[in-house]
N, C-alpha and C. Protein backbone atom coordinates (compact mmCIF):
# COMPACT_ATOMS: atom_id res chain seq x y z
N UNK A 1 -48.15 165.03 -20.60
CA UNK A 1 -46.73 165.36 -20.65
C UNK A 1 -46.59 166.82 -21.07
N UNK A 2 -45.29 167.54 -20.27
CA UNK A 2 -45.60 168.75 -20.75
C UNK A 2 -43.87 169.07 -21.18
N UNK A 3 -43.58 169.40 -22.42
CA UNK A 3 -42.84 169.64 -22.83
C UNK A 3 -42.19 171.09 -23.08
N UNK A 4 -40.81 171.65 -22.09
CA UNK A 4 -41.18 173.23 -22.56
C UNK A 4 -39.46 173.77 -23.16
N UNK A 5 -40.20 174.51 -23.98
CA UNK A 5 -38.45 175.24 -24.72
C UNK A 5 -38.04 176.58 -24.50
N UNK A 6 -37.30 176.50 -23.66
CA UNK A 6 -36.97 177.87 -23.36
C UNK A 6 -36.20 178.60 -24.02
N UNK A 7 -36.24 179.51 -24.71
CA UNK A 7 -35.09 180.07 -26.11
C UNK A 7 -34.30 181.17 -25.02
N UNK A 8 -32.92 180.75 -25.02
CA UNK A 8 -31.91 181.41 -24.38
C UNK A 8 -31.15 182.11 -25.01
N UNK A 9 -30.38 181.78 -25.83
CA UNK A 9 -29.35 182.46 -27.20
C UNK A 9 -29.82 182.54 -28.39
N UNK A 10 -29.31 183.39 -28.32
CA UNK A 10 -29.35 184.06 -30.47
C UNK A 10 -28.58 183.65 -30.95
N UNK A 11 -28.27 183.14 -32.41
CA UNK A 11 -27.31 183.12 -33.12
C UNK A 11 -27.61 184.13 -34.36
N UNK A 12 -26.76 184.45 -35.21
CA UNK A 12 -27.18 185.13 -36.24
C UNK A 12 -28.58 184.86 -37.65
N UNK A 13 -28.55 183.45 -37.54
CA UNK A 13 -29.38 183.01 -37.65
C UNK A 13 -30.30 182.09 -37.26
N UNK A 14 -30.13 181.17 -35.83
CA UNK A 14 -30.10 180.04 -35.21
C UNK A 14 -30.18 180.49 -34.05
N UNK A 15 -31.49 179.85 -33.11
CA UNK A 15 -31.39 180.18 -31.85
C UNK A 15 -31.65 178.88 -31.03
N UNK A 16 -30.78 178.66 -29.79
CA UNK A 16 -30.68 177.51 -29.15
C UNK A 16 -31.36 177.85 -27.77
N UNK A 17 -31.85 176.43 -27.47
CA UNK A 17 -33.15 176.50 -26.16
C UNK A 17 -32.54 175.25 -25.21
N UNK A 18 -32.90 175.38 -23.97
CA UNK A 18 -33.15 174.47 -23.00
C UNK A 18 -34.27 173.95 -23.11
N UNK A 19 -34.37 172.59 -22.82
CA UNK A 19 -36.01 171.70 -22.71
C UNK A 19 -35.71 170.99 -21.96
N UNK A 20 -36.86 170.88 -21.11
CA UNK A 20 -37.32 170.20 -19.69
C UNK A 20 -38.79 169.52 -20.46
N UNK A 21 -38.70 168.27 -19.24
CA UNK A 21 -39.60 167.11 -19.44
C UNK A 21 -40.58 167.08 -18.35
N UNK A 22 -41.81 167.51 -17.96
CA UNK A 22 -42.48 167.81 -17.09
C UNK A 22 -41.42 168.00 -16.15
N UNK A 23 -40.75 169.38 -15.99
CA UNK A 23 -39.55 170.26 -14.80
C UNK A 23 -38.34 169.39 -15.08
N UNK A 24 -37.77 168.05 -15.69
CA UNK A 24 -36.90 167.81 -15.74
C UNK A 24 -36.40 167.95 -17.19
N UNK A 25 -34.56 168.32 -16.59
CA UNK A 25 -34.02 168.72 -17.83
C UNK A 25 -33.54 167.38 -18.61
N UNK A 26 -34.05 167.83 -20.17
CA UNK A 26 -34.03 166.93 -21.04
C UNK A 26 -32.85 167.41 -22.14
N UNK A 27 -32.63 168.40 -22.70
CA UNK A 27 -31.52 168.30 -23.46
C UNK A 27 -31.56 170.08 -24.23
N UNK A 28 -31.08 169.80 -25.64
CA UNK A 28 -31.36 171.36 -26.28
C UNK A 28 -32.18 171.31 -27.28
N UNK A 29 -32.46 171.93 -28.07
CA UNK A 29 -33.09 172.61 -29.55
C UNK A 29 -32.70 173.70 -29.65
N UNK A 30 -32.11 173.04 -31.26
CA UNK A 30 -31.75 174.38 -32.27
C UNK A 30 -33.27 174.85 -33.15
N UNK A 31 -33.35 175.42 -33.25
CA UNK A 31 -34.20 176.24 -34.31
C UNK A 31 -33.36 177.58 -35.04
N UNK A 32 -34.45 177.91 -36.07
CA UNK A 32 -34.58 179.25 -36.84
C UNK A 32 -34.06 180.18 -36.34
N UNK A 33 -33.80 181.37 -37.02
CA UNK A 33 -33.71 182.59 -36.14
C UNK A 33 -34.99 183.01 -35.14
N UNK A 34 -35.07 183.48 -34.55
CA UNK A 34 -36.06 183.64 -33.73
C UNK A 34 -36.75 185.34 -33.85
N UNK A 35 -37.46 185.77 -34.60
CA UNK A 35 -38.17 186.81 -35.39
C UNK A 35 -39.34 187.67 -34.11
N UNK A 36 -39.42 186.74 -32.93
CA UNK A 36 -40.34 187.56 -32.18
C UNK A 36 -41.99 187.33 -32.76
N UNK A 37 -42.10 185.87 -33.34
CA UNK A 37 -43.36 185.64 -33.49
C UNK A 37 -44.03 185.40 -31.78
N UNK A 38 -45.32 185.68 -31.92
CA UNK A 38 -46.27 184.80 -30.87
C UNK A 38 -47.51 184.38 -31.81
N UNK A 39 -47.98 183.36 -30.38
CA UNK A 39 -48.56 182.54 -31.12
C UNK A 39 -50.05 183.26 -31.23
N UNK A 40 -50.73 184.29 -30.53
CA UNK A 40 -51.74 185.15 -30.34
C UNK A 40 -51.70 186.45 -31.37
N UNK A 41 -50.68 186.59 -32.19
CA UNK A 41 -50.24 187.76 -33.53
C UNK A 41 -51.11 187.12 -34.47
N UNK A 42 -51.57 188.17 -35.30
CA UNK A 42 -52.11 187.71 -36.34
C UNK A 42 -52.09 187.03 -37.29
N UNK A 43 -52.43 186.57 -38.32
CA UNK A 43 -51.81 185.70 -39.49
C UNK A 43 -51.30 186.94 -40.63
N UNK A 44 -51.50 187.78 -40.91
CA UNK A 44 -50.94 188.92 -41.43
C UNK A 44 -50.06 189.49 -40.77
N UNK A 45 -49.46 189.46 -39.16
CA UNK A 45 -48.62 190.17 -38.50
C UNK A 45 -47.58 189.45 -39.06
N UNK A 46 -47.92 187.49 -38.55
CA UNK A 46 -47.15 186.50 -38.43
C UNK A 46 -46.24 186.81 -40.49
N UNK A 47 -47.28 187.05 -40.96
CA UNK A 47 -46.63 186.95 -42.72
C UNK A 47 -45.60 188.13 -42.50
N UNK A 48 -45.95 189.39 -42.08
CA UNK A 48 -45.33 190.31 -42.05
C UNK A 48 -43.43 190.20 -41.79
N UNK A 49 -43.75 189.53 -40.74
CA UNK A 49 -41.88 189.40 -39.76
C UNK A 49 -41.71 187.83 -40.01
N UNK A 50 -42.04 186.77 -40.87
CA UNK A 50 -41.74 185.24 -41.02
C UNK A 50 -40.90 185.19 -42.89
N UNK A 51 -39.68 185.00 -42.16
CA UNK A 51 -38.95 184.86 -43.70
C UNK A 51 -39.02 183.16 -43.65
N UNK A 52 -39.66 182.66 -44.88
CA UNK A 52 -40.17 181.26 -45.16
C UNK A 52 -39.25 180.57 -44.98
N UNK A 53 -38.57 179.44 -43.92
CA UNK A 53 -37.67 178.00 -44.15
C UNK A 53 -36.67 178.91 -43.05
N UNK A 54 -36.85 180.02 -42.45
CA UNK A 54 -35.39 180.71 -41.69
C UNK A 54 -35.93 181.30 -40.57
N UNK A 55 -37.38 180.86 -39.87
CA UNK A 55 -38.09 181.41 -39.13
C UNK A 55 -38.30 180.97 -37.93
N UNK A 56 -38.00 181.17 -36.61
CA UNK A 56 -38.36 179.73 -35.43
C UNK A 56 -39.86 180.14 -35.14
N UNK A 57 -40.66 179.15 -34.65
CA UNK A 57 -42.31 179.43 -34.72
C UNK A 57 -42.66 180.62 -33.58
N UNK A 58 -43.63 180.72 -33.76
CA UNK A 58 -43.73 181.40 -32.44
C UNK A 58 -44.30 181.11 -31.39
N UNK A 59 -43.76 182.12 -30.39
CA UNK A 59 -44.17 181.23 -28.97
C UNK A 59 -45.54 180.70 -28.78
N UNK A 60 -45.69 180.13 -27.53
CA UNK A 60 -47.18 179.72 -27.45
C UNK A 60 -47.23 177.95 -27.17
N UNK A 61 -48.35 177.49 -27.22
CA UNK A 61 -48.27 175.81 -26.69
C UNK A 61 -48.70 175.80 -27.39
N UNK A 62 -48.42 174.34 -28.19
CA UNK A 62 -48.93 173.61 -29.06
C UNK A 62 -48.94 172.07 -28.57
N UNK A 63 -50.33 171.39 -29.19
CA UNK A 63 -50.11 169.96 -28.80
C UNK A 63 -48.96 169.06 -29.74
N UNK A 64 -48.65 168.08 -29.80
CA UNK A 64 -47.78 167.50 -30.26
C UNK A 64 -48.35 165.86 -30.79
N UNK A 65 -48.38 165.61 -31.72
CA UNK A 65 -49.03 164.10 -31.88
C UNK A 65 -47.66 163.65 -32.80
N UNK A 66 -47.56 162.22 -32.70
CA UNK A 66 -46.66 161.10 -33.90
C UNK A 66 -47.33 160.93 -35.21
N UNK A 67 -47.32 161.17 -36.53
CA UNK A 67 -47.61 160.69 -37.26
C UNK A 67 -46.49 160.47 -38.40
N UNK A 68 -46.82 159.97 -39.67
CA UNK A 68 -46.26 159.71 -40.65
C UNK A 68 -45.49 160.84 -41.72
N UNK A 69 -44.08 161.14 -41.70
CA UNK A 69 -43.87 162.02 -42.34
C UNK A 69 -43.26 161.82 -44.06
N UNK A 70 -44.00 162.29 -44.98
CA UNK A 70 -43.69 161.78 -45.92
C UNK A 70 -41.92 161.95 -46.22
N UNK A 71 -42.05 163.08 -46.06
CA UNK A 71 -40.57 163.66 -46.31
C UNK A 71 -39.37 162.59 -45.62
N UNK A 72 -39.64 162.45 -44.06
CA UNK A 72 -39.10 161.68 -43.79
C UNK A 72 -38.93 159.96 -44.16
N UNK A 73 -40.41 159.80 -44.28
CA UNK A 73 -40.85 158.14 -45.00
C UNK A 73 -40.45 157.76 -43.55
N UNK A 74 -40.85 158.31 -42.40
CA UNK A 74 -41.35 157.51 -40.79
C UNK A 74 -41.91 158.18 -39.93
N UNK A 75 -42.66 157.62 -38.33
CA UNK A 75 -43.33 158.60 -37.89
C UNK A 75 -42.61 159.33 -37.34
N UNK A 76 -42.65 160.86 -37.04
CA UNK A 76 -42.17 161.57 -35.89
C UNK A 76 -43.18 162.22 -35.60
N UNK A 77 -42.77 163.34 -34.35
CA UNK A 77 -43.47 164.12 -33.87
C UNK A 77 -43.86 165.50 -34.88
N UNK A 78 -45.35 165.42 -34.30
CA UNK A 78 -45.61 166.92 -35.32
C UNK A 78 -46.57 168.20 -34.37
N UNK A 79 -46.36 169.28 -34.54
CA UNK A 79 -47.00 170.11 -33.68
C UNK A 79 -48.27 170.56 -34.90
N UNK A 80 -49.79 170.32 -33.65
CA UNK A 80 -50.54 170.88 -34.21
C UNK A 80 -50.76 172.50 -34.17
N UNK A 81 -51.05 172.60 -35.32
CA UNK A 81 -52.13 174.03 -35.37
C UNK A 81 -50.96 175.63 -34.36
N UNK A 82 -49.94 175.63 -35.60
CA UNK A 82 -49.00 176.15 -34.93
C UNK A 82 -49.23 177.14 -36.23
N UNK A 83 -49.75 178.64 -36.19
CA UNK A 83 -49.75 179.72 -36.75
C UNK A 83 -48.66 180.39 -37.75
N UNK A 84 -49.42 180.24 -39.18
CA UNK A 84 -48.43 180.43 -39.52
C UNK A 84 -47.06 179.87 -40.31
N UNK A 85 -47.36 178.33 -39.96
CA UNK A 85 -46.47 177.26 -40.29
C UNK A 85 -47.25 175.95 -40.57
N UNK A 86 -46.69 175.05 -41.28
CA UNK A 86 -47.59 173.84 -41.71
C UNK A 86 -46.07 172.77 -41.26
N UNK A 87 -46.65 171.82 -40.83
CA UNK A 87 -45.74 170.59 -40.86
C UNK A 87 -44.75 170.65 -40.24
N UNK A 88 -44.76 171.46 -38.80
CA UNK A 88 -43.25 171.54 -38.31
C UNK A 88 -43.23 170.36 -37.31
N UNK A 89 -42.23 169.38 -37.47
CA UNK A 89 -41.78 168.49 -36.69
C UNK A 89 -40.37 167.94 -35.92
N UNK A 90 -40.23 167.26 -35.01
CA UNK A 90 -39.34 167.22 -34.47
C UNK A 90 -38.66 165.84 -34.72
N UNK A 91 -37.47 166.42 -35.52
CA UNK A 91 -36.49 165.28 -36.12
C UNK A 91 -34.88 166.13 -35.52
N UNK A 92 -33.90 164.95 -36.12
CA UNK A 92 -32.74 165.53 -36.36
C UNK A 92 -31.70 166.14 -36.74
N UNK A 93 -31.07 166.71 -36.62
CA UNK A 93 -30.40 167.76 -37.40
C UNK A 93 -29.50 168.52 -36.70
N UNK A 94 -27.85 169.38 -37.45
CA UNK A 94 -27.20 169.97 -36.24
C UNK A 94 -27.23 171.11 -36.55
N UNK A 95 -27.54 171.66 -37.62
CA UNK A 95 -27.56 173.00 -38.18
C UNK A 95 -28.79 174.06 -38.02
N UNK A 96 -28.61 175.00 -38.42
CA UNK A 96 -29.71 175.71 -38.44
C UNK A 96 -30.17 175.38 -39.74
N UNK A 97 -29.61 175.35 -40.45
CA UNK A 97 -29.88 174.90 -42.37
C UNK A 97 -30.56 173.98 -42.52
N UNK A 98 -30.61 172.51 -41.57
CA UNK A 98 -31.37 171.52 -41.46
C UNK A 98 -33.17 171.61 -40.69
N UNK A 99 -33.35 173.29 -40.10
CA UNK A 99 -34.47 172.81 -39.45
C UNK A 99 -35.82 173.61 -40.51
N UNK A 100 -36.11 174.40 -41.54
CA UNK A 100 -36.80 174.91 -41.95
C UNK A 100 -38.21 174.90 -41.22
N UNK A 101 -38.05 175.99 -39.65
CA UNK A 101 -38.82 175.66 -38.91
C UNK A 101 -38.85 175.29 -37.66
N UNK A 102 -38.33 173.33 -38.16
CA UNK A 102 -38.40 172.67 -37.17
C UNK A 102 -37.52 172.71 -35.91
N UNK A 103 -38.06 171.63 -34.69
CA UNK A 103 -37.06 171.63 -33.71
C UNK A 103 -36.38 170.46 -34.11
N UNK A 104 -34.81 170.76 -33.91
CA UNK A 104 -33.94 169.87 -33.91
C UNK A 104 -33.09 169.63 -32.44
N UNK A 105 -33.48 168.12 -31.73
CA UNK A 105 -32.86 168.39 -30.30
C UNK A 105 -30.90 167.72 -30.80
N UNK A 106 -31.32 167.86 -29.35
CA UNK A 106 -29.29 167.48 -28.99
C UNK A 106 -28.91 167.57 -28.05
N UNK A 107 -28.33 166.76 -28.13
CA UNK A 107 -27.45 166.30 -26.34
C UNK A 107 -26.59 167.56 -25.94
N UNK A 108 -25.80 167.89 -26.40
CA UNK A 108 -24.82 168.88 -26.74
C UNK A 108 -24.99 170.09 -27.55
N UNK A 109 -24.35 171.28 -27.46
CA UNK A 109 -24.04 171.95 -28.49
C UNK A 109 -23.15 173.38 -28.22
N UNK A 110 -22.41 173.69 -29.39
CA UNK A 110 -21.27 174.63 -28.93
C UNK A 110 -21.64 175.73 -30.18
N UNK A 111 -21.26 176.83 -29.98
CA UNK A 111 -21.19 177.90 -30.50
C UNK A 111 -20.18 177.32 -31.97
N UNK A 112 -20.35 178.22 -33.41
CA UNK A 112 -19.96 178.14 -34.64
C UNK A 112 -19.80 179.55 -35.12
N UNK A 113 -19.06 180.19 -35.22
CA UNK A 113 -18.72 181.36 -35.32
C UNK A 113 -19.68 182.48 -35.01
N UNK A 114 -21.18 183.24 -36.00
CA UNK A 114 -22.26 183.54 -35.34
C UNK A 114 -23.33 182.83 -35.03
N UNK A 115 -23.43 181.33 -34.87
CA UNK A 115 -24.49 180.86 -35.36
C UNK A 115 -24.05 179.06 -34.11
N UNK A 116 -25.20 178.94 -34.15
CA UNK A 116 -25.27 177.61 -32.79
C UNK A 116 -25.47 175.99 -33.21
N UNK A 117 -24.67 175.19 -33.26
CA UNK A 117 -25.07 173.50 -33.38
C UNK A 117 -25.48 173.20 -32.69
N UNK A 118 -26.28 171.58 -32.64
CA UNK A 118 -26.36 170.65 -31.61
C UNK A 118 -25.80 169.48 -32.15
N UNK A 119 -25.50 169.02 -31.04
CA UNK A 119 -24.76 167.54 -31.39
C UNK A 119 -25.39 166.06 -30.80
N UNK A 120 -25.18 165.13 -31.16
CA UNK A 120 -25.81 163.94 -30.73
C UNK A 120 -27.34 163.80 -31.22
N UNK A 121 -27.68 164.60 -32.43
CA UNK A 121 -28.92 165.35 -32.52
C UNK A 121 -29.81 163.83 -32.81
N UNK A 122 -29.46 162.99 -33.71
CA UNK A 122 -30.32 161.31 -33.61
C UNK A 122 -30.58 161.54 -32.71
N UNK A 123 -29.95 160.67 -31.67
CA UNK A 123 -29.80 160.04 -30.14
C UNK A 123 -30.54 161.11 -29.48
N UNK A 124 -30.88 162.28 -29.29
CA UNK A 124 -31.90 163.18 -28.76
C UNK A 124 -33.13 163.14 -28.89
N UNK A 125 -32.97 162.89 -30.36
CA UNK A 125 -34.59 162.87 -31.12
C UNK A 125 -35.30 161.46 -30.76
N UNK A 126 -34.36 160.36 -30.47
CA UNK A 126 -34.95 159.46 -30.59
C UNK A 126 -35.52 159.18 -29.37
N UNK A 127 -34.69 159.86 -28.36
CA UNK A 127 -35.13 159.14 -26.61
C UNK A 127 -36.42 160.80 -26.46
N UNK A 128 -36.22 162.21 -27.29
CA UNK A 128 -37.64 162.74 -27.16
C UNK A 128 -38.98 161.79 -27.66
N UNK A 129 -38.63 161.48 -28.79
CA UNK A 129 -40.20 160.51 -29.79
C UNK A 129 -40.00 159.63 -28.46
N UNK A 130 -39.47 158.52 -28.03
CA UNK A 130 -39.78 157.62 -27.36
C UNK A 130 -40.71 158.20 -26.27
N UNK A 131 -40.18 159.24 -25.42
CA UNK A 131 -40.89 159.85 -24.66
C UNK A 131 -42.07 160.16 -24.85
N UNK A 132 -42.34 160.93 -25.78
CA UNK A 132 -44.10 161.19 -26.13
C UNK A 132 -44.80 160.13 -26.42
N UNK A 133 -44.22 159.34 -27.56
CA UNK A 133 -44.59 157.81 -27.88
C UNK A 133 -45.23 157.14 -26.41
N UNK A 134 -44.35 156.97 -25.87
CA UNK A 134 -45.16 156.37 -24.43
C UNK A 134 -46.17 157.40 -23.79
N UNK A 135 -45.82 158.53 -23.87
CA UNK A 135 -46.83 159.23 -23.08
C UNK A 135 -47.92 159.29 -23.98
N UNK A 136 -48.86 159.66 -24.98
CA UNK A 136 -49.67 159.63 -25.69
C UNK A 136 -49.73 157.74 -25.68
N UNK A 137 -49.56 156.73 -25.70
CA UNK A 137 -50.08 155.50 -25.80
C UNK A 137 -50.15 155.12 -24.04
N UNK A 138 -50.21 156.13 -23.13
CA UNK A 138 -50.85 155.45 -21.96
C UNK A 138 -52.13 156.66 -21.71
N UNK A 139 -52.36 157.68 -22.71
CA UNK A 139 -53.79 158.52 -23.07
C UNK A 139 -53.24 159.62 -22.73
N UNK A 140 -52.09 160.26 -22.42
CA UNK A 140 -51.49 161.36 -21.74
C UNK A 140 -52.08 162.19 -23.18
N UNK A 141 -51.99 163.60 -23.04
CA UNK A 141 -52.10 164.93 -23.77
C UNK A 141 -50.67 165.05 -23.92
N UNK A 142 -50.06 165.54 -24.76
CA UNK A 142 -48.75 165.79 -24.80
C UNK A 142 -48.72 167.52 -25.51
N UNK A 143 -48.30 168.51 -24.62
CA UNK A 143 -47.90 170.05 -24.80
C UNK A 143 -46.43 170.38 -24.90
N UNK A 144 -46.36 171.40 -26.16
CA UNK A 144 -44.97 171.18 -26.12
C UNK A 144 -45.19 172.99 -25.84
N UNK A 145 -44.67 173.93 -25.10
CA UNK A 145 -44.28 175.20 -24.79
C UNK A 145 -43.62 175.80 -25.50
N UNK A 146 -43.47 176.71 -26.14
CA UNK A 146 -42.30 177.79 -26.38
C UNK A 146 -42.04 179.06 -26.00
N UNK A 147 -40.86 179.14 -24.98
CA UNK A 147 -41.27 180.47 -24.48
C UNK A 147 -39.58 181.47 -24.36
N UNK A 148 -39.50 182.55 -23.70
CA UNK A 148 -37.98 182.93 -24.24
C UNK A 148 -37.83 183.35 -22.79
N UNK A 149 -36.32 183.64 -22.70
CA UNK A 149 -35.44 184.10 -21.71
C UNK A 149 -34.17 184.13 -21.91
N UNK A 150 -33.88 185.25 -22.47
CA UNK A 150 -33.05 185.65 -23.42
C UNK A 150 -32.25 186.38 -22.03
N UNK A 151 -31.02 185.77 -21.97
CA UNK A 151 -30.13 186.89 -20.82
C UNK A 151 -30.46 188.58 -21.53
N UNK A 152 -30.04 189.58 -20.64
CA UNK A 152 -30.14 190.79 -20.67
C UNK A 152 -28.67 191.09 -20.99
């Protein structure tokens, strides 16, 4: 399964993406501000430009596995071996305040003065986990993308 996020808008602090489900469109993610990490920068570059809990990761593929999140106390999705960052996973949330990091999807979402929501953000998260959930329990690899296209 190949999962990809395309970061389109800025918010002042919050930047919102399109995601597609192997080419089909699946919904949004809010994240972090988006700082211009990649995932090939150094770990001293990455410290350099990453303000801790306000940062979206940087680009690059990462695999994606389900496990147990304490914080949460259930499984979700977690991206491995993502530079830079420990424990970023994909739950729910409509704010930028809610993702320290993470992706938060959503059915919906509208502009907030400088800064971007998503809405329906459960109900997103839950039919993404289902998705990987099945794909990883029939042996699939599951890649999640991050990449930008930021209008001009």
């Amino acid at each position: 399964m190949q999962i990809i996020i395309t970061r389109r808008w800025l918010g002042e602090n919050s930047t919102l993406s399109t995601v597609t489900i192997d080419g089909k469109p699946h919904h949004f993610i809010l994240e972090d501000k988006d700082r211009g990490l990649r995932s090939d920068m150094s770990a001293d570059e990455i410290k350099a430009l990453k303000v801790p809990g306000r940062t979206a990761i940087p680009t690059g593929s990462y695999q994606v596995l389900i496990t147990y999140s304490n914080r949460f106390k259930r499984s979700l999705p977690i991206l491995k071996d993502v530079p830079g960052f420990s424990g970023i996973r994909i739950h729910a949330g409509n704010q930028h305040i809610h993702t320290e990091g993470c992706l938060l999807p959503g059915r919906t979402w509208w502009p907030d003065g400088n800064e971007f929501v998503v809405g329906n953000s459960r109900r997103a998260s839950e039919q993404l986990q289902t998705a990987i959930t099945e794909a990883i329990s029939q042996g699939q690899t599951v890649r999640l993308t991050v990449q930008t296209d930021y209008p001009v």
